[in-house]
C-alpha atoms as a PDB file:
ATOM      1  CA  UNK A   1       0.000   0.000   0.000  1.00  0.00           C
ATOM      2  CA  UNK A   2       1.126   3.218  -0.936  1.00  0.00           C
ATOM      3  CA  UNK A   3       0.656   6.752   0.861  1.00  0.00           C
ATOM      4  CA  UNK A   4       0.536  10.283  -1.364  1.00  0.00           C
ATOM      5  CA  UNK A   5       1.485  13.361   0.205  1.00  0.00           C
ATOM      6  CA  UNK A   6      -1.403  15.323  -0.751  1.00  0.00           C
ATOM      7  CA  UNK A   7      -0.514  18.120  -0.162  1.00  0.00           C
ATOM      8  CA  UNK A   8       2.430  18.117  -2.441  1.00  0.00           C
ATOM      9  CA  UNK A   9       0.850  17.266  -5.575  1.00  0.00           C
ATOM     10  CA  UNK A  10       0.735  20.345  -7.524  1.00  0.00           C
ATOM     11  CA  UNK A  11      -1.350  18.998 -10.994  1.00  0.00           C
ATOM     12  CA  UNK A  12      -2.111  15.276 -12.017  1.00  0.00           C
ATOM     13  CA  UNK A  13      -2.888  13.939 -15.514  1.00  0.00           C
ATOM     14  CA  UNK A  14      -3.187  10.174 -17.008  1.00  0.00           C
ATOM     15  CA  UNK A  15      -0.308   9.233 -19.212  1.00  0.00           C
ATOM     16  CA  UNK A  16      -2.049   6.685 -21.317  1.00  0.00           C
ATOM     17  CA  UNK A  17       0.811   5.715 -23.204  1.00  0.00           C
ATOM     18  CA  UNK A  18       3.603   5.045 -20.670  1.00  0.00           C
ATOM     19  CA  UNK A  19       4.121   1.782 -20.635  1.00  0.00           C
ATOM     20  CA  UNK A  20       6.871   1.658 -17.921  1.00  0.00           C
ATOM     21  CA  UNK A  21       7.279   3.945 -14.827  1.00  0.00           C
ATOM     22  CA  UNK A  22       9.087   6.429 -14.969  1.00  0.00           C
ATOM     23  CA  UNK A  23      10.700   8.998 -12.093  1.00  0.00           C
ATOM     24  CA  UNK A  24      12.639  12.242 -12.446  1.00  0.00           C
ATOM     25  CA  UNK A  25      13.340  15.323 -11.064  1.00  0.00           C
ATOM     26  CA  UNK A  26      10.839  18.432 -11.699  1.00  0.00           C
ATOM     27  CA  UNK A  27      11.783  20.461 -14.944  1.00  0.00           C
ATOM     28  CA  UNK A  28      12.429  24.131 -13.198  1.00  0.00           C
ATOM     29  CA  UNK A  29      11.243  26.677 -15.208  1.00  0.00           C
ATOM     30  CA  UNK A  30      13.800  29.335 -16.742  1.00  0.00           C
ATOM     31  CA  UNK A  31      13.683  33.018 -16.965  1.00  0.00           C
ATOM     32  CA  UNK A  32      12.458  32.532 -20.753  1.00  0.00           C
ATOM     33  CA  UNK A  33       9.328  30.825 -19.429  1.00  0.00           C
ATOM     34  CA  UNK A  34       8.918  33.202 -16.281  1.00  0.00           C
ATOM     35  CA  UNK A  35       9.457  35.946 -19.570  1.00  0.00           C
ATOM     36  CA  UNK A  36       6.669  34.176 -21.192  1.00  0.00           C
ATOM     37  CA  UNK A  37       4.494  34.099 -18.246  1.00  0.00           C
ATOM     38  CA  UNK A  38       4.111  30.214 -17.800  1.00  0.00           C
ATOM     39  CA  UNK A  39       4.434  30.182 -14.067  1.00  0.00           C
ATOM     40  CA  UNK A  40       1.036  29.712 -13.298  1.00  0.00           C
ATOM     41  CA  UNK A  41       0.388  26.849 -16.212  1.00  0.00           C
ATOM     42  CA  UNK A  42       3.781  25.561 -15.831  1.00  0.00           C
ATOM     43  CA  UNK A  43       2.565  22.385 -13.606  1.00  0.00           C
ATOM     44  CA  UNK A  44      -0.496  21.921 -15.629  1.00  0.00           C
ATOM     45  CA  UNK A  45       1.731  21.838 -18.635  1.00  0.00           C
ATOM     46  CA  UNK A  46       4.352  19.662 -16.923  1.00  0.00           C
ATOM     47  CA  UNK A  47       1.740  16.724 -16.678  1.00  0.00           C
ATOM     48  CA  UNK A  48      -0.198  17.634 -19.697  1.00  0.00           C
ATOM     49  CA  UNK A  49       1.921  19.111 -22.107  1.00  0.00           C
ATOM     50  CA  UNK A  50       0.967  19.672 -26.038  1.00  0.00           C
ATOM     51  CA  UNK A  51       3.434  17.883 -27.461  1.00  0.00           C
ATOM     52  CA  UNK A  52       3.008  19.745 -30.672  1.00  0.00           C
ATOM     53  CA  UNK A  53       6.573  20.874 -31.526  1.00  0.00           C
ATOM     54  CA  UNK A  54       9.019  18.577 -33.525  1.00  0.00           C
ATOM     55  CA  UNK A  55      12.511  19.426 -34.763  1.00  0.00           C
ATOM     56  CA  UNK A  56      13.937  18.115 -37.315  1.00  0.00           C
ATOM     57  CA  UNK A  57      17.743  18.159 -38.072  1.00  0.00           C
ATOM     58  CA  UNK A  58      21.503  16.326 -37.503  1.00  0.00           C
ATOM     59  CA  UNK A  59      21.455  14.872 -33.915  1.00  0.00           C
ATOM     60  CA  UNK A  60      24.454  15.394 -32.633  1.00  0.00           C
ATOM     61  CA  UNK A  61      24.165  19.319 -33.622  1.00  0.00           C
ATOM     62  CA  UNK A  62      21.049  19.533 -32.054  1.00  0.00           C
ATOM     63  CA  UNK A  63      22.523  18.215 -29.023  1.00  0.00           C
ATOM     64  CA  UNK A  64      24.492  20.659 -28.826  1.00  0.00           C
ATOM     65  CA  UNK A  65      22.072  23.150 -28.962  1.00  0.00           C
ATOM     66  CA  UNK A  66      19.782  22.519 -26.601  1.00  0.00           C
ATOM     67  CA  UNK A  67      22.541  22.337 -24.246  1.00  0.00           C
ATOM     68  CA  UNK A  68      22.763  25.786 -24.563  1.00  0.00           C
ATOM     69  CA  UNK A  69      21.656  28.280 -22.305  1.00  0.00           C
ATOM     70  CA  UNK A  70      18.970  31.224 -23.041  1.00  0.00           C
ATOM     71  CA  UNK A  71      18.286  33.622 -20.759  1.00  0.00           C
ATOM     72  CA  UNK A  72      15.961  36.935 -20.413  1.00  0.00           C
ATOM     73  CA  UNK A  73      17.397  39.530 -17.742  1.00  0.00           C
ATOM     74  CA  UNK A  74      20.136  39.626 -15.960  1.00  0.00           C
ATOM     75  CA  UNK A  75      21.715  36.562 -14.568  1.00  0.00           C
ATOM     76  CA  UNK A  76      22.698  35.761 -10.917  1.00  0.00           C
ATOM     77  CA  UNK A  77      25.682  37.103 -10.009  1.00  0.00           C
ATOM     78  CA  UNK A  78      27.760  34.397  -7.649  1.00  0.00           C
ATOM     79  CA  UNK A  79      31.711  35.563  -6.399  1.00  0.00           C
ATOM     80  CA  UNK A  80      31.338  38.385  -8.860  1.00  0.00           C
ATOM     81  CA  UNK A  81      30.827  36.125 -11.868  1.00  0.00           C
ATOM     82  CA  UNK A  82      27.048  35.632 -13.760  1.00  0.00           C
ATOM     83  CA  UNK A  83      25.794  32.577 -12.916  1.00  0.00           C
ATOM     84  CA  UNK A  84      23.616  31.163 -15.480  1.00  0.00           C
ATOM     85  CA  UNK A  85      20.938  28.452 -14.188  1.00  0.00           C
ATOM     86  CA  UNK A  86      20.214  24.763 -15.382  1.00  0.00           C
ATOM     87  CA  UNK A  87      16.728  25.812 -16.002  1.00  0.00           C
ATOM     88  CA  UNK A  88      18.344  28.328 -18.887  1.00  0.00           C
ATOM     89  CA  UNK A  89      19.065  25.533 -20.751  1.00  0.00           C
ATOM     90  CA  UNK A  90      17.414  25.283 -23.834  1.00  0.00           C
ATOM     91  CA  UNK A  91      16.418  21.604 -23.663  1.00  0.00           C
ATOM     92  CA  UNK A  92      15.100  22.607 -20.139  1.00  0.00           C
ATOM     93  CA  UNK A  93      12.052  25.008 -21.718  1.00  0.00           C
ATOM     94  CA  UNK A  94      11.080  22.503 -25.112  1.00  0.00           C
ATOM     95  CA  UNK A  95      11.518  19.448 -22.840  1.00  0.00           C
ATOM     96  CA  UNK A  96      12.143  16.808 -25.915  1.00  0.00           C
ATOM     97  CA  UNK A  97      10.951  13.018 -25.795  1.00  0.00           C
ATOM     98  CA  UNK A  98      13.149  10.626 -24.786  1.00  0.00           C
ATOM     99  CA  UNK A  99      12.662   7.065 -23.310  1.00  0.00           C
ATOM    100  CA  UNK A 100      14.005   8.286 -19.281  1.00  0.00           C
ATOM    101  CA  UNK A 101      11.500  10.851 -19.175  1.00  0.00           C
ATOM    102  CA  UNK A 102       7.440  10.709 -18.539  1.00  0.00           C
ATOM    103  CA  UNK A 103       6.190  14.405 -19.432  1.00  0.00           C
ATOM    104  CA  UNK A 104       8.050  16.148 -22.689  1.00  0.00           C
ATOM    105  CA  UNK A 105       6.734  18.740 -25.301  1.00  0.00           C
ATOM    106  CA  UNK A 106       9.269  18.547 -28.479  1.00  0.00           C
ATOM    107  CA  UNK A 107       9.460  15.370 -31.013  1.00  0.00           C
ATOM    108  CA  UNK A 108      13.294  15.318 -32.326  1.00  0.00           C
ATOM    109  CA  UNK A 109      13.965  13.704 -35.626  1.00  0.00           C
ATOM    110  CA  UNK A 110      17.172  13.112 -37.159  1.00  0.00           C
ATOM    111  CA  UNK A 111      17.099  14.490 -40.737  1.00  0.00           C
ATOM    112  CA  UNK A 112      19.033  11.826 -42.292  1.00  0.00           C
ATOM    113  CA  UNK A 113      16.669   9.058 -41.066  1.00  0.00           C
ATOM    114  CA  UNK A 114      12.824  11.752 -41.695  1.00  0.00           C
ATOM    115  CA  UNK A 115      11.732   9.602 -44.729  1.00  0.00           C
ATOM    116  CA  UNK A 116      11.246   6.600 -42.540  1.00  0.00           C
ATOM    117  CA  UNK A 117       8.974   9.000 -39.620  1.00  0.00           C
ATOM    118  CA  UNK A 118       6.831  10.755 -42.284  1.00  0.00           C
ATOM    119  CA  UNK A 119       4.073  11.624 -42.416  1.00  0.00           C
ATOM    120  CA  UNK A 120       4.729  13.671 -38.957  1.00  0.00           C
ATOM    121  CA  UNK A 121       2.371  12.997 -35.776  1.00  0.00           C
ATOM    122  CA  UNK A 122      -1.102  14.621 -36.964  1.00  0.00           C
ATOM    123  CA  UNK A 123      -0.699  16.715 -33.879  1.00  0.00           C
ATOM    124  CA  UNK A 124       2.328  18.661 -34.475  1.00  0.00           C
ATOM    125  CA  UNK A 125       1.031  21.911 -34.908  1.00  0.00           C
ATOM    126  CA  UNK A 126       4.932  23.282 -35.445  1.00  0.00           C
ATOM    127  CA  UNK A 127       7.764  22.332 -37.089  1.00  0.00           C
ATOM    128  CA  UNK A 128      11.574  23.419 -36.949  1.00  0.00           C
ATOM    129  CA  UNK A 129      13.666  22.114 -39.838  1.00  0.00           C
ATOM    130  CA  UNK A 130      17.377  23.209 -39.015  1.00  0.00           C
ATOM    131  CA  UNK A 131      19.847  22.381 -42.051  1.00  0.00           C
ATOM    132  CA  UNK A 132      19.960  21.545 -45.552  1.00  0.00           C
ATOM    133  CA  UNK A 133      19.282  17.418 -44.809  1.00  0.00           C
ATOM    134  CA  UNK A 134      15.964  18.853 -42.746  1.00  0.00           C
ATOM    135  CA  UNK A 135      14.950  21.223 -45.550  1.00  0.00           C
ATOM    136  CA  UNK A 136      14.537  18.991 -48.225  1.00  0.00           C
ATOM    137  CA  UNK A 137      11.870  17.322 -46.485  1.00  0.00           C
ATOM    138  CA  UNK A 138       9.751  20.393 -46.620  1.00  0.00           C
ATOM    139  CA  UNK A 139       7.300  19.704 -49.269  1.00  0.00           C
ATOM    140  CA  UNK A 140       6.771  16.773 -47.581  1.00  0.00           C
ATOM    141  CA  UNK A 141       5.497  18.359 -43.924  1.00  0.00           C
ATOM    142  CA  UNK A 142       2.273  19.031 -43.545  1.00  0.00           C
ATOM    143  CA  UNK A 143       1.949  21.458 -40.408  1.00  0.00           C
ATOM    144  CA  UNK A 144       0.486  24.934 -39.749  1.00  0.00           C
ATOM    145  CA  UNK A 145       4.148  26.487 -39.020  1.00  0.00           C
ATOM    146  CA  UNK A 146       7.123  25.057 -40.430  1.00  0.00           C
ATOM    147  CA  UNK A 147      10.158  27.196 -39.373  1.00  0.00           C
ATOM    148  CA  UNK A 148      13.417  26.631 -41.461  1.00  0.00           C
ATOM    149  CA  UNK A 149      17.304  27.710 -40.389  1.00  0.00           C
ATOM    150  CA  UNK A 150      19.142  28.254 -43.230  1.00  0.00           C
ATOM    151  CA  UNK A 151      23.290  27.967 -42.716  1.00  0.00           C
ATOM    152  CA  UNK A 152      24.747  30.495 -45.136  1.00  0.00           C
ATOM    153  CA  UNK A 153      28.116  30.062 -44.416  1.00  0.00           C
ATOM    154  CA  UNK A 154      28.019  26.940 -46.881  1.00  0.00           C
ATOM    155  CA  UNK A 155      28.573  26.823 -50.735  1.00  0.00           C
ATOM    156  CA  UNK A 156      25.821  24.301 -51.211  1.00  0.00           C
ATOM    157  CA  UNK A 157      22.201  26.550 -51.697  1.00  0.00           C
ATOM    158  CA  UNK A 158      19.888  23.729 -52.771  1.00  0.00           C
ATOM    159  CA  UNK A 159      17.682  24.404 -49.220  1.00  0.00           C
ATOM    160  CA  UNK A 160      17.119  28.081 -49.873  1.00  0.00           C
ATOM    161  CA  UNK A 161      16.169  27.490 -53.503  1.00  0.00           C
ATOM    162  CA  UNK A 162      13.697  25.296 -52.508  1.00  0.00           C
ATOM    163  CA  UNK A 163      12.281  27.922 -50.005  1.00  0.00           C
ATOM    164  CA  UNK A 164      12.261  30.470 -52.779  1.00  0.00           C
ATOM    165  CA  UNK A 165      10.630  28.351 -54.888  1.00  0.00           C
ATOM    166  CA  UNK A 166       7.753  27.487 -52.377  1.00  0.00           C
ATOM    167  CA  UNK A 167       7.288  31.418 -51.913  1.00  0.00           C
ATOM    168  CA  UNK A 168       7.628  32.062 -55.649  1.00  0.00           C
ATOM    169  CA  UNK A 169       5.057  29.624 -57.072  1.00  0.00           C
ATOM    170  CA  UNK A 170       2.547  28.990 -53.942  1.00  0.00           C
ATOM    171  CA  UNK A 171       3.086  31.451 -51.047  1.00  0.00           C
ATOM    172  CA  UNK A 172       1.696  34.541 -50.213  1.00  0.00           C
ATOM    173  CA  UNK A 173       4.075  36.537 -48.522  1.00  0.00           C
ATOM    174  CA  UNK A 174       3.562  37.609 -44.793  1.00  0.00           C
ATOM    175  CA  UNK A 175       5.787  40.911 -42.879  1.00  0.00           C
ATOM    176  CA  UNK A 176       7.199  39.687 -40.190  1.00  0.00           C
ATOM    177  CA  UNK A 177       6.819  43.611 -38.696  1.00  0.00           C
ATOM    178  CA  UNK A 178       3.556  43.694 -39.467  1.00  0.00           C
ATOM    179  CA  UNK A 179       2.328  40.550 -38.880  1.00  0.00           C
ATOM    180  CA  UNK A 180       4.143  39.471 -35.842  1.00  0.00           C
ATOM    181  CA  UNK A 181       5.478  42.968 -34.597  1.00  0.00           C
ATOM    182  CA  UNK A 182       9.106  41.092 -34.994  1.00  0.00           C
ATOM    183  CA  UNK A 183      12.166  42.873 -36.573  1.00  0.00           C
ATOM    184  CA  UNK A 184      15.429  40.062 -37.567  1.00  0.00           C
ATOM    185  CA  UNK A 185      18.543  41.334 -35.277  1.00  0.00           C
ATOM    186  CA  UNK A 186      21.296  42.411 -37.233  1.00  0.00           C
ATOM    187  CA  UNK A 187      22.970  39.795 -39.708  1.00  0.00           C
ATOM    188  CA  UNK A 188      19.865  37.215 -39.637  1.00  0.00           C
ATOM    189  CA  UNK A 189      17.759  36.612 -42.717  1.00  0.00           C
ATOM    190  CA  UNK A 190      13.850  36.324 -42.527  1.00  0.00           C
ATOM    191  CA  UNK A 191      11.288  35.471 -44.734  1.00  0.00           C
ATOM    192  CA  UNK A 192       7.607  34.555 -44.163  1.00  0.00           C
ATOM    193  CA  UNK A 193       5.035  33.417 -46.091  1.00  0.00           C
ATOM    194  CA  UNK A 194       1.788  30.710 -46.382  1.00  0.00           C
ATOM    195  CA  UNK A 195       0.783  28.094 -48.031  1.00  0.00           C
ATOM    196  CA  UNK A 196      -2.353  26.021 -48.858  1.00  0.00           C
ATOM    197  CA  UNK A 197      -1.671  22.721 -47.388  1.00  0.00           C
END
């Protein structure tokens, strides 16, 4: 027999599709989330999450990236040196699956194994496709969003002729300023547009 501590359960859900248990510590949430105002959802979304994000792109890259930090504000300051927190990772705010965790929000796909995945999940609602090997794939997603990262600093343009070609012949172009009140930073290339899927 088993005893909860009631009072310490902060939001419960039914995982219908764990098939083994599964423990681990509580994701903290970042200043990114606390930026985006998820503190009061953040339990809620912890056991219920939407699980409508997938990225698609080389593994080991992404990897890296997501054990990156990103931050909003200053950091905490610790023997006169910033002091950025675990929660600041990256993979700590899109939580991606993985077979030692019970609760995540972000499907990763490697790009060079995408043909054997697709179609995608009917519930991904978003899609990042980071590289060349992701971005050939793109006629081939079927998603509201579908975000692309280009890498210029390569000879080989094949991905961004494809995008150009998608916006030339089917899209309908969107402002990112207008539409989404977002200017690119200096030295970062943006292009928007829709269409029918």
């Amino acid at each position: 027999m088993s005893k909860w501590m009631l009072p310490k359960i902060k939001a419960v859900s039914v995982l219908r599709e764990l098939t083994v248990p599964v423990r681990g510590a509580r994701p903290e949430l970042g200043s990114v989330g606390r930026w985006f105002n998820l503190g009061g959802r953040w339990n809620q979304l912890l056991v219920a999450p939407p699980r409508d994000l997938a990225i698609v792109g080389t593994r080991r890259w992404l990897g890296d990236d997501l054990r990156a930090f990103l931050s909003v504000g200053e950091p905490a300051v610790a023997d006169g040196r910033s002091v950025l927190q675990e929660a600041d990772r990256i993979a700590g705010l899109i939580l991606a699956e993985d077979v030692s965790v019970a609760t995540w929000f972000t499907r990763i796909y490697s790009s060079a194994r995408l043909a054997d995945e697709l179609p995608l999940p009917g519930d991904v609602r978003a899609v990042v496709l980071d590289g060349t090997g992701a971005i050939k794939y793109l006629g081939e997603i079927e998603s509201p969003v579908v975000v692309c990262i280009l890498d210029r600093s390569i000879a080989d343009e094949s991905a961004a002729e494809l995008i150009f070609q998608l916006r030339s012949t089917r899209g309908e172009p969107l402002s990112l300023n207008q539409t989404f009140g977002w200017r690119p930073p200096a030295g970062v290339e943006a292009l928007a547009f829709t269409v029918p899927l």
